[in-house]
Protein backbone atom coordinates (compact mmCIF):
# COMPACT_ATOMS: atom_id res chain seq x y z
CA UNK A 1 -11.09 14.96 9.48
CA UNK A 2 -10.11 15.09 13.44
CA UNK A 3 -6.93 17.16 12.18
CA UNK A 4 -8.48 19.28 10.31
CA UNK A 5 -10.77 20.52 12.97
CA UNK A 6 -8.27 20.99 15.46
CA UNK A 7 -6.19 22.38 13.12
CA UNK A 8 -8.75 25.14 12.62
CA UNK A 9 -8.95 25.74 16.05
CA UNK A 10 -5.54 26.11 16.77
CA UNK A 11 -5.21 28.43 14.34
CA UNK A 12 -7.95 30.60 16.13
CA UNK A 13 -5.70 30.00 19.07
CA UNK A 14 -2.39 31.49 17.60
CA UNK A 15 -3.92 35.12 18.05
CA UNK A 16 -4.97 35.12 21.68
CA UNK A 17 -2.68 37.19 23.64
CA UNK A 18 -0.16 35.81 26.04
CA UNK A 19 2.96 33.80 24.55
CA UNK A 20 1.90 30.83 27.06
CA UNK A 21 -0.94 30.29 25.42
CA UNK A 22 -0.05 30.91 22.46
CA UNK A 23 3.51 28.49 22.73
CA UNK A 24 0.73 25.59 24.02
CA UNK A 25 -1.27 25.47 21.21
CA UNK A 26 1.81 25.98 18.67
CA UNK A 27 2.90 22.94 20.44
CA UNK A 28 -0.19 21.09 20.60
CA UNK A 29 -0.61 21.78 16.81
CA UNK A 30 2.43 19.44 16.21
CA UNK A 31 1.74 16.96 17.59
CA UNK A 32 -1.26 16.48 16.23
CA UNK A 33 0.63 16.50 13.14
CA UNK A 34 3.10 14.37 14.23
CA UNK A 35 0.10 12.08 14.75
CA UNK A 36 -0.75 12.23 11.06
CA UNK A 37 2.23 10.13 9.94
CA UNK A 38 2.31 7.58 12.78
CA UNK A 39 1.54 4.17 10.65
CA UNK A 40 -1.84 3.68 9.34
CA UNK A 41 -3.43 -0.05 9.07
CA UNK A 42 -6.26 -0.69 7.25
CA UNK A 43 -7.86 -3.81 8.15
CA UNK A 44 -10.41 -3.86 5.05
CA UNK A 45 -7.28 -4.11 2.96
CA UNK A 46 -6.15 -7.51 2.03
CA UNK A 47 -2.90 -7.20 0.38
CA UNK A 48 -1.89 -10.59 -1.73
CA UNK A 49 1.36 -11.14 -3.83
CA UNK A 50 1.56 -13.92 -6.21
CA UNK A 51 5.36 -15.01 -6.86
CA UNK A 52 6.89 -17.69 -7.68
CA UNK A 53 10.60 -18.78 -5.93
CA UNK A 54 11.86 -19.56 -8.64
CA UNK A 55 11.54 -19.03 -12.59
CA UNK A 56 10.55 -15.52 -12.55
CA UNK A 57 13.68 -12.68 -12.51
CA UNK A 58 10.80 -9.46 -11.52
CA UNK A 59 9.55 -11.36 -8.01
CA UNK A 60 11.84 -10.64 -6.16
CA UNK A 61 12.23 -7.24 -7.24
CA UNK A 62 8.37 -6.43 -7.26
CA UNK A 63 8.55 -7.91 -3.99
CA UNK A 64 10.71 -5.40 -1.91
CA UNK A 65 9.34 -2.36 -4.31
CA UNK A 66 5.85 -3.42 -2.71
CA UNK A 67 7.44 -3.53 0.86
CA UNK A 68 8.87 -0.19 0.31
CA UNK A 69 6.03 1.55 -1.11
CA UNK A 70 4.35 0.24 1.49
CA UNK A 71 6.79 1.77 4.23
CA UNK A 72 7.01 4.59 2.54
CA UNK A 73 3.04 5.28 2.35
CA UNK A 74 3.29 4.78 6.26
CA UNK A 75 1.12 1.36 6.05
CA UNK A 76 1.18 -1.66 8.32
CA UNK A 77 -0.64 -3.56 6.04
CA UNK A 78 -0.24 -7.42 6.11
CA UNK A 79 0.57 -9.30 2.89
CA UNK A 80 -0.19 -12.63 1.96
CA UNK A 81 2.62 -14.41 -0.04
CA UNK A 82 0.87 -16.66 -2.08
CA UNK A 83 3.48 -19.58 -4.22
CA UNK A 84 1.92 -19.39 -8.09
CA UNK A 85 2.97 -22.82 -8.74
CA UNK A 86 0.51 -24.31 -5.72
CA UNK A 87 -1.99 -22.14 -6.72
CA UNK A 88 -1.75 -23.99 -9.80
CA UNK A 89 -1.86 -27.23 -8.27
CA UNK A 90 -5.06 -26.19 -6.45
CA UNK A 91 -6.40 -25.11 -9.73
CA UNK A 92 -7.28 -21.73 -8.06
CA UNK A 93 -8.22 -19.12 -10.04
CA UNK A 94 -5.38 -16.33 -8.96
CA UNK A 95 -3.19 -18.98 -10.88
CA UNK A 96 -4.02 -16.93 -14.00
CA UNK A 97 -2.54 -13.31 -13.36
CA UNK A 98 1.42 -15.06 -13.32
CA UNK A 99 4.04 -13.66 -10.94
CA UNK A 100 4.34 -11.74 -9.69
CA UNK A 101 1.03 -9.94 -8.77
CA UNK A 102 -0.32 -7.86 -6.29
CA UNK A 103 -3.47 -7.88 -5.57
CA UNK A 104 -6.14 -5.87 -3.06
CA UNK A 105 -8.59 -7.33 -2.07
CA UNK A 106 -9.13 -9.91 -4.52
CA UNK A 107 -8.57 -7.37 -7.26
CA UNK A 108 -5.28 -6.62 -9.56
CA UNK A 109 -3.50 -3.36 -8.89
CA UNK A 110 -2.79 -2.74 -12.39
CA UNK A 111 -6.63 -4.07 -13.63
CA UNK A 112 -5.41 -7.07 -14.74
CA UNK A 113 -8.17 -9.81 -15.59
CA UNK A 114 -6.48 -13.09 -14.94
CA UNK A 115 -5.87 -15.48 -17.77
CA UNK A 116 -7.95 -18.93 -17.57
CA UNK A 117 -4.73 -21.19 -17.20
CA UNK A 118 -3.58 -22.89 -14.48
CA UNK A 119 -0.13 -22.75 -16.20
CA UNK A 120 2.32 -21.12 -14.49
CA UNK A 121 3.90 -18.26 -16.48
CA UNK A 122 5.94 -15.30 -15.58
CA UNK A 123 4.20 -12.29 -15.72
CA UNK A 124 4.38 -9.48 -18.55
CA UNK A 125 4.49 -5.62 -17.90
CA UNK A 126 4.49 -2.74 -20.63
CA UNK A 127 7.21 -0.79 -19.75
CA UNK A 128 8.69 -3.33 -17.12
CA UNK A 129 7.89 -4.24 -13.78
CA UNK A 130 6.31 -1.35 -11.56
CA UNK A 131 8.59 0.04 -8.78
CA UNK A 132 7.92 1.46 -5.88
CA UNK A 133 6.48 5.01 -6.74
CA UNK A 134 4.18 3.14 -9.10
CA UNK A 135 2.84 0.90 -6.59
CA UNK A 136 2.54 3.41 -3.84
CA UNK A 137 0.65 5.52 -6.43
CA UNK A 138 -1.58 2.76 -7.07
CA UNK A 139 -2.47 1.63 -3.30
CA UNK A 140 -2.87 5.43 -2.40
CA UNK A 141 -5.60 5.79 -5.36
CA UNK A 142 -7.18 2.82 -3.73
CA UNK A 143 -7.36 4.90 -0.14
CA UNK A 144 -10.75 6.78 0.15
């Protein structure tokens, strides 16, 4: 919203005469643009990934397509590793989405219900595991 009112004004700006002034707010303009893409944290977002070390071949690679769709989205957004197998053990109720999973805020990103098992089981996706542009697609969608 700031940007977009300064953006407004600068345009205003760009037909003042005098190249000065003009070369200022031209200037001014981007960096305030510049701004736009400096890395955004959202501290109402809790990020959790369910994985398990080993057993399941797509952790891993879910893993570092969620760090990268994170990067590339511009997000410093903590995630919480969470280990499937002593989530299990806990009997806690994320136990029953598999691994790996991402969820937000307590919610899957692919609106996922979790199963009611404490079983450990590698997790199943239609048209195999979701890469980066998927996830990134998915956590911008979730951006207001």
């Amino acid at each position: 919203m700031m940007s977009q009112i300064l953006v407004g004004w600068h345009e205003g700006s760009l037909f003042q005469e005098g190249s000065i002034v003009m070369r200022y707010h031209f200037v001014t303009l981007l960096l305030i643009l510049s701004f736009s893409q400096l890395p955004c944290q959202d501290k109402n977002m809790k990020i959790d990934f369910i994985g398990m070390e080993d057993g399941c071949p797509n952790t891993p690679k879910m893993w570092a397509s969620l760090q990268e769709a994170l990067h590339e989205l511009h997000w410093k957004t903590a995630i919480d590793s969470l280990d499937l197998i002593d989530l299990s053990r806990k009997e806690d109720a994320r136990a029953g989405y598999g691994s790996p999973t991402i969820l937000v805020n307590g919610r899957d990103l692919f609106d996922v219900s979790p199963a009611k098992s404490f079983n450990p089981a590698c997790r199943f996706y239609r048209g195999g595991v979701p890469g980066t542009k998927d996830i990134a697609a998915k956590l911008k969608s979730l951006r207001p």
